[in-house]
N, C-alpha and C. Protein backbone atom coordinates (compact mmCIF):
# COMPACT_ATOMS: atom_id res chain seq x y z
N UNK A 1 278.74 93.65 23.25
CA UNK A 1 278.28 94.58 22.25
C UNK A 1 276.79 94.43 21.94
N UNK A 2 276.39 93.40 22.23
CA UNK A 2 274.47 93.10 22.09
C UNK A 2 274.06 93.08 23.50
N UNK A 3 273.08 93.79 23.71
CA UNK A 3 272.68 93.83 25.08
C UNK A 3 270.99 93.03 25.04
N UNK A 4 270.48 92.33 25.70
CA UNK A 4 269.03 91.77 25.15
C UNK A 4 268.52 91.73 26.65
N UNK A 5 267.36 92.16 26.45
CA UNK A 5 266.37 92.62 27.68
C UNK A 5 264.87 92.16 27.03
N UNK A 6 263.67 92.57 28.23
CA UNK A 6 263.00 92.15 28.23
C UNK A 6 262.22 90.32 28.67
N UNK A 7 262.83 89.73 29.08
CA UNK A 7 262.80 88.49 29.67
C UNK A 7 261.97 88.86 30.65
N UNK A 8 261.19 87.28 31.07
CA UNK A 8 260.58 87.88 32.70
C UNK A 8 259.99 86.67 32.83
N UNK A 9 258.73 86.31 33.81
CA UNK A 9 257.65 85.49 34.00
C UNK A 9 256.63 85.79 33.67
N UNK A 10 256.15 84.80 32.56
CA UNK A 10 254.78 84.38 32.25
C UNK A 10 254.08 83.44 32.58
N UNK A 11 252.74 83.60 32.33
CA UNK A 11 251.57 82.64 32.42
C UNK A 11 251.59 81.97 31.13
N UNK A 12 250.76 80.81 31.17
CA UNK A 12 250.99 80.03 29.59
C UNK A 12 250.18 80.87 28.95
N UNK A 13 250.10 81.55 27.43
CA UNK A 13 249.26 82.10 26.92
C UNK A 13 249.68 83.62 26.86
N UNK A 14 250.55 84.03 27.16
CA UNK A 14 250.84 85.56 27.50
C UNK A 14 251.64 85.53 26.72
N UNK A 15 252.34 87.22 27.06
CA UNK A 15 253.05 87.94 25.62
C UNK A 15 254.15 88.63 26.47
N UNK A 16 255.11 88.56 25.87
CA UNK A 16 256.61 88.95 26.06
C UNK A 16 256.73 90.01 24.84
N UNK A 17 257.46 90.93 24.79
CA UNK A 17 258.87 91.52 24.06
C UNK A 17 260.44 91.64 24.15
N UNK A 18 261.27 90.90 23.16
CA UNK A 18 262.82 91.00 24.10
C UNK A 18 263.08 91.85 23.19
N UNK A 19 263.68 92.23 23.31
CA UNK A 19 264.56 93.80 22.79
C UNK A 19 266.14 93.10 22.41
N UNK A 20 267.06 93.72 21.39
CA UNK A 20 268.27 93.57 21.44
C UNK A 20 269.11 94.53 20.79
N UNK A 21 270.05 95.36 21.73
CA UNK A 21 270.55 96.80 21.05
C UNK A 21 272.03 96.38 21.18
N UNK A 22 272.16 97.14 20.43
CA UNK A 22 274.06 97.01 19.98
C UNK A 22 274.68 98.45 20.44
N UNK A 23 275.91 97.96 20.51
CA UNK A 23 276.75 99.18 21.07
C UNK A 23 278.10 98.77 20.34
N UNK A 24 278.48 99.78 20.09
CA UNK A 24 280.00 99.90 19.38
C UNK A 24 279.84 98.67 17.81
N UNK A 25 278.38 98.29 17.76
CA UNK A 25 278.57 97.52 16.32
C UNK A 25 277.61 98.06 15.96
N UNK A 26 277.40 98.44 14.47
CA UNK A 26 276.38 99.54 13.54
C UNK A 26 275.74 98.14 12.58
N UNK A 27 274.27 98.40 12.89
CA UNK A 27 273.80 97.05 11.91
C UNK A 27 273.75 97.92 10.50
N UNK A 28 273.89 97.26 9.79
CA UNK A 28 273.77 97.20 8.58
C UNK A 28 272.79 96.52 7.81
N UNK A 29 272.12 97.01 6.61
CA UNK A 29 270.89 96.15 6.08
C UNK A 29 271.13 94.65 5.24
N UNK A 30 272.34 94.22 5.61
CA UNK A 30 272.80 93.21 5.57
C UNK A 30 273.65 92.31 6.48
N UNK A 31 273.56 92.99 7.73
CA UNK A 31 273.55 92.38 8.65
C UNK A 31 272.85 91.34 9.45
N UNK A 32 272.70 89.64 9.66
CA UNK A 32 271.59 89.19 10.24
C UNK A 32 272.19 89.11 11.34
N UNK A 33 270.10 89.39 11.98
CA UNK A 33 269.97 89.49 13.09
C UNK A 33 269.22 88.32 13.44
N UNK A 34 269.70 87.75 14.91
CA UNK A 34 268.64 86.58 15.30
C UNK A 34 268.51 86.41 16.57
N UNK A 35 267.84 85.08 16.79
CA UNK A 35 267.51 84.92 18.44
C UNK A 35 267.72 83.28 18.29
N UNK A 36 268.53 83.35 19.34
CA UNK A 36 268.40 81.98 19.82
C UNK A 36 268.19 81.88 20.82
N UNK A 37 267.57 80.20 21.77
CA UNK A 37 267.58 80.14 22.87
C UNK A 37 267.77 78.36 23.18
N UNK A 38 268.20 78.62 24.44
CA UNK A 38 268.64 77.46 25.56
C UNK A 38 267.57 76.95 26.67
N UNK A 39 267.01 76.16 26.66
CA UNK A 39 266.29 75.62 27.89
C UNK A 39 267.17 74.77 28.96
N UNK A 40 267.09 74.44 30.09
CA UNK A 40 267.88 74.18 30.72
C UNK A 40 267.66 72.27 30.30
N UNK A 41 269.16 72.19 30.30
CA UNK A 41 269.59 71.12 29.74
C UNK A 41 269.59 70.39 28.42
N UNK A 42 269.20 71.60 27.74
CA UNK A 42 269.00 71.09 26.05
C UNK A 42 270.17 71.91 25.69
N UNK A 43 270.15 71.59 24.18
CA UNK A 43 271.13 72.36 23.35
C UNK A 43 270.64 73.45 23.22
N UNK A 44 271.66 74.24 22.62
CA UNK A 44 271.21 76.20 22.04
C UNK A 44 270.43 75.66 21.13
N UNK A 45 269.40 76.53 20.19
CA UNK A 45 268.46 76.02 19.21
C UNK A 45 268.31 77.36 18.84
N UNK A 46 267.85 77.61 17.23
CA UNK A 46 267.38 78.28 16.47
C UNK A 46 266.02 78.51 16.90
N UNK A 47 265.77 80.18 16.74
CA UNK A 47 264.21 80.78 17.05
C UNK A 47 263.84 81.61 15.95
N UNK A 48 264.84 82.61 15.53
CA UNK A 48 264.26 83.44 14.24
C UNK A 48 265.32 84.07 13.84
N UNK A 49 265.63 85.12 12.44
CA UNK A 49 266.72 85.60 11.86
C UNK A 49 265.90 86.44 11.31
N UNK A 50 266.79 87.58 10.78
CA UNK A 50 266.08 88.60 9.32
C UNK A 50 267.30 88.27 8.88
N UNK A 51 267.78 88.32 7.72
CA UNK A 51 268.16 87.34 6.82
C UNK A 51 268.13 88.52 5.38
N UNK A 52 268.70 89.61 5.38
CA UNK A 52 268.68 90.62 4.72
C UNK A 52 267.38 91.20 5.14
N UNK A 53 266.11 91.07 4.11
CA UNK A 53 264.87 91.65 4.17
C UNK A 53 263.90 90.33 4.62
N UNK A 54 264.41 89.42 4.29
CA UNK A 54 263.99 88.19 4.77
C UNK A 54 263.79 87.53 6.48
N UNK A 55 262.34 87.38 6.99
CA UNK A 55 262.87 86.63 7.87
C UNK A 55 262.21 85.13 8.33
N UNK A 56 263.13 84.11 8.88
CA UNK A 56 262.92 83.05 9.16
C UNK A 56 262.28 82.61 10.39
N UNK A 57 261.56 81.56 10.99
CA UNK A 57 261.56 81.13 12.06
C UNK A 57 261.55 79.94 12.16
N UNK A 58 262.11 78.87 13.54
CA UNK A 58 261.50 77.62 13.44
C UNK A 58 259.98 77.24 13.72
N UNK A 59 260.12 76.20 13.42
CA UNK A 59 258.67 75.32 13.31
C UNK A 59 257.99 75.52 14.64
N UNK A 60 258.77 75.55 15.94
CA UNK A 60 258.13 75.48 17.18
C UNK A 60 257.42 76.70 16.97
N UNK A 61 257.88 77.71 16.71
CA UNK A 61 257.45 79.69 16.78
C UNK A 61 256.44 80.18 15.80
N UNK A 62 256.55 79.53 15.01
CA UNK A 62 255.73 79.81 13.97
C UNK A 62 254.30 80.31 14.02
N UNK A 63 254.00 81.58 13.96
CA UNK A 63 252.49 82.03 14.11
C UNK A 63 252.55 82.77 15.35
N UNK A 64 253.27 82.57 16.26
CA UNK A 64 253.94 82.98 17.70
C UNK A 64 254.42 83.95 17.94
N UNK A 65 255.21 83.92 17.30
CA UNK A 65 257.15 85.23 17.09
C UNK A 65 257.04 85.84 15.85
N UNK A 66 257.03 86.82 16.05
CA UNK A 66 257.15 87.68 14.99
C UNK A 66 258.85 88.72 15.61
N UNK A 67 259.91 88.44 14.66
CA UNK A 67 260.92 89.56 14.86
C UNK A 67 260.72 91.09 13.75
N UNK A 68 261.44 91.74 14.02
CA UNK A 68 261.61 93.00 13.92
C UNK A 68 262.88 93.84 13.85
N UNK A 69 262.92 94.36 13.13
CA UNK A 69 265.00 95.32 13.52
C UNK A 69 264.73 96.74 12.83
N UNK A 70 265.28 97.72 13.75
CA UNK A 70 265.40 99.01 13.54
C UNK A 70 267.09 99.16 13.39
N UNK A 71 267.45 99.73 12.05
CA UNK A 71 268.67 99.84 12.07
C UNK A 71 269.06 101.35 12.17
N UNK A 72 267.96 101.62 12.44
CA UNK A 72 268.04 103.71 12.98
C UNK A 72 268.60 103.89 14.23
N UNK A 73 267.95 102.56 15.02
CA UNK A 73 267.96 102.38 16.61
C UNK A 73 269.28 100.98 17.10
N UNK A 74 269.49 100.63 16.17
CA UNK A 74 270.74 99.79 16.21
C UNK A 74 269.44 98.79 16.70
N UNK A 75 268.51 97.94 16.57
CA UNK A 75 268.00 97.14 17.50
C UNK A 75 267.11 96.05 16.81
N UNK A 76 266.87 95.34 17.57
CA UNK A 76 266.02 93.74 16.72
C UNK A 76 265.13 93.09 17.95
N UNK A 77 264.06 92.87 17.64
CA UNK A 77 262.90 92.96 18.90
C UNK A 77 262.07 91.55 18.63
N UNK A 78 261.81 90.67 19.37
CA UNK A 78 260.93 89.57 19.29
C UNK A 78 259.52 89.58 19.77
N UNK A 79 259.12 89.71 19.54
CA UNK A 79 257.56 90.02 20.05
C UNK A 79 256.70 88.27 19.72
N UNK A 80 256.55 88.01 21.28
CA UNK A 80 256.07 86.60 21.72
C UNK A 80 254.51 86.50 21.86
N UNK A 81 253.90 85.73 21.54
CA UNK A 81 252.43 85.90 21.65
C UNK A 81 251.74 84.35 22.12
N UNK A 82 251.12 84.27 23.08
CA UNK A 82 250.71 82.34 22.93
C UNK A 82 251.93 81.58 23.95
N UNK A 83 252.88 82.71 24.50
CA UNK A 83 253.79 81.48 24.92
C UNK A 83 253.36 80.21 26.14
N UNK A 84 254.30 79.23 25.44
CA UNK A 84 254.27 77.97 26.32
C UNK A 84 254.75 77.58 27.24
N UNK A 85 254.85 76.71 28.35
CA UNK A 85 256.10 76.21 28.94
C UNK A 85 257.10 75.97 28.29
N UNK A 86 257.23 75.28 27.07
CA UNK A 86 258.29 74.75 26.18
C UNK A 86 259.40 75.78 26.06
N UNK A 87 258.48 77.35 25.92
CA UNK A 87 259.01 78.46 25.33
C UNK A 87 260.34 78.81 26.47
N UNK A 88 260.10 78.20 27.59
CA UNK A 88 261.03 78.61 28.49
C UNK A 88 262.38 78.41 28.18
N UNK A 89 263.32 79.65 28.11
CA UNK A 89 264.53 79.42 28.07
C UNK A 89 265.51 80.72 28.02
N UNK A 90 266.57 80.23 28.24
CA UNK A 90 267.29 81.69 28.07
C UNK A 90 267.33 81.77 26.90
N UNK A 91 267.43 83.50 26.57
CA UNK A 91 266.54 83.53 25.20
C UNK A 91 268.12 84.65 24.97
N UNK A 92 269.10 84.44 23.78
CA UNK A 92 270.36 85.32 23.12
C UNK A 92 270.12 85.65 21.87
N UNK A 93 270.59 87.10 21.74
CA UNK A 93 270.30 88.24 20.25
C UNK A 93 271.38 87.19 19.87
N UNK A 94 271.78 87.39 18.61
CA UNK A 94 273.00 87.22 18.11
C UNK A 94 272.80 88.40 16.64
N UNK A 95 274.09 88.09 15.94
CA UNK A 95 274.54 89.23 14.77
C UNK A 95 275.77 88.75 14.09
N UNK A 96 275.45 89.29 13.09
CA UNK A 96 276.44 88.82 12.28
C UNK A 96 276.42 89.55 10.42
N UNK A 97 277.67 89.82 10.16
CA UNK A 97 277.68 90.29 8.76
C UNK A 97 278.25 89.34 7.58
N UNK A 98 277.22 88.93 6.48
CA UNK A 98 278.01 88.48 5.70
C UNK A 98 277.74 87.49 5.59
N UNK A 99 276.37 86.84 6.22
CA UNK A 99 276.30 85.27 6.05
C UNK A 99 275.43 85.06 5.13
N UNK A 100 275.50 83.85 4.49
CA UNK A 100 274.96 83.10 3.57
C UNK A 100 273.51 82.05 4.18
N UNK A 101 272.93 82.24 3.51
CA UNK A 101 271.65 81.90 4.05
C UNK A 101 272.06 80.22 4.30
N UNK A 102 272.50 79.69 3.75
CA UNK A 102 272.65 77.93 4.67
C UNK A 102 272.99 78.15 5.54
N UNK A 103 273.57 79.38 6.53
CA UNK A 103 274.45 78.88 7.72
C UNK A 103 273.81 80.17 9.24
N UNK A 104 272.27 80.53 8.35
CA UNK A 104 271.53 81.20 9.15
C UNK A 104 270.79 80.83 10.27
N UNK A 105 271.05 79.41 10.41
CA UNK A 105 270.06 78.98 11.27
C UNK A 105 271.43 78.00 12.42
N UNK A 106 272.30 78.68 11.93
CA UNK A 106 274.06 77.87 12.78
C UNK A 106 274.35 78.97 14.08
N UNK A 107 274.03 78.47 14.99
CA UNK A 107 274.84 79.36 16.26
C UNK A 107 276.27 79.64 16.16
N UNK A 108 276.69 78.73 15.56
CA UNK A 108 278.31 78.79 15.45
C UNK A 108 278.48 79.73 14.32
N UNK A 109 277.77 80.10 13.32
CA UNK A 109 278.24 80.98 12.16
C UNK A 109 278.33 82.62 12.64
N UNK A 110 277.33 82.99 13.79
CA UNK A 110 277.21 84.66 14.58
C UNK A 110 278.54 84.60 15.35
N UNK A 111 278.49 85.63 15.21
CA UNK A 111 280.41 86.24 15.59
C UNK A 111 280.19 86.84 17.00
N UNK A 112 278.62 87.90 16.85
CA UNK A 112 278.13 88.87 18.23
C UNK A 112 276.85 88.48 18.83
N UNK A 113 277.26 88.19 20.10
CA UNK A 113 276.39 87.03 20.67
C UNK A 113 275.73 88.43 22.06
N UNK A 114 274.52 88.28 22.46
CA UNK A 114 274.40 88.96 23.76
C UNK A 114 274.68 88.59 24.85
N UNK A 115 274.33 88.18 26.10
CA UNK A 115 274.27 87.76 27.39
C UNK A 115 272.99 87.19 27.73
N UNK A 116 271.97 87.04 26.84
CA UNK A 116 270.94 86.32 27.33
C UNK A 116 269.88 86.88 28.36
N UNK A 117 268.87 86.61 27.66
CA UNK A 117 267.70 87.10 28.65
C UNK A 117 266.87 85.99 29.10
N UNK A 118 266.07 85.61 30.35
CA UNK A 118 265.70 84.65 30.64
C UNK A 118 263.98 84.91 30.67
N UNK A 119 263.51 83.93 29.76
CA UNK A 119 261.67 83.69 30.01
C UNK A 119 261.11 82.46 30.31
N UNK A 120 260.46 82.49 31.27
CA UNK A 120 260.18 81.44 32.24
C UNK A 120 258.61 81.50 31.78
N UNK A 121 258.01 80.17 31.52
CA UNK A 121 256.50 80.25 31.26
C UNK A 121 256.11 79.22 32.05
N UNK A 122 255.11 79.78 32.85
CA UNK A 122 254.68 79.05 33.97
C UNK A 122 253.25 79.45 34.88
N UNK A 123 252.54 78.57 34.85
CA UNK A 123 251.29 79.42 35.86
C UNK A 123 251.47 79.27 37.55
């Protein structure tokens, strides 16, 4: 039901957009939306949320990532700026209605997960 695109290869220092659209689920302005991502052989990790009108990021992203959500367009967009090698990873929308801000930054608390898009930073 989340589809997330935009992934690709970068140079260190370059700029990405991932996109993430829904199908058969209607966001709602209380719906959060987020991104997580996986590097190979680490754990899933927290990247950013909107969080009602609110949105969060971690410490790594900060100044970096800026998210975004159109709930006209069903969609929630990451816009990458500066990325690193570090940044490399498969990068998943997730969604979810109804959560409480302690448990916004929990992979396990999103119910609608995408398929993952992959960004590789590398010269």
């Amino acid at each position: 039901q989340l589809q997330a695109s935009g992934g690709g290869l970068v140079q260190p220092g370059g700029v990405l957009r991932l996109s993430c659209s829904a199908s058969g689920l209607t966001f709602r302005s209380t719906t959060s939306m987020a991104w997580f991502r996986q590097a190979p052989g680490k754990e899933r990790e927290f990247v950013s949320v909107i969080w009602r009108t609110r949105t969060f990021y971690a410490d790594s992203v900060k100044g970096r990532f800026t998210i975004s959500r159109d709930n006209n367009k069903n969609t929630v967009d990451l816009q990458m700026i500066n990325l690193k090698p570090e940044d490399t990873a498969l990068y998943y929308c997730a969604a979810d209605n109804g959560l409480i801000m302690s448990s916004i930054t929990e992979g396990t608390a999103y119910y609608y997960w995408g398929q993952g898009t992959l960004v590789t930073v590398s010269s």
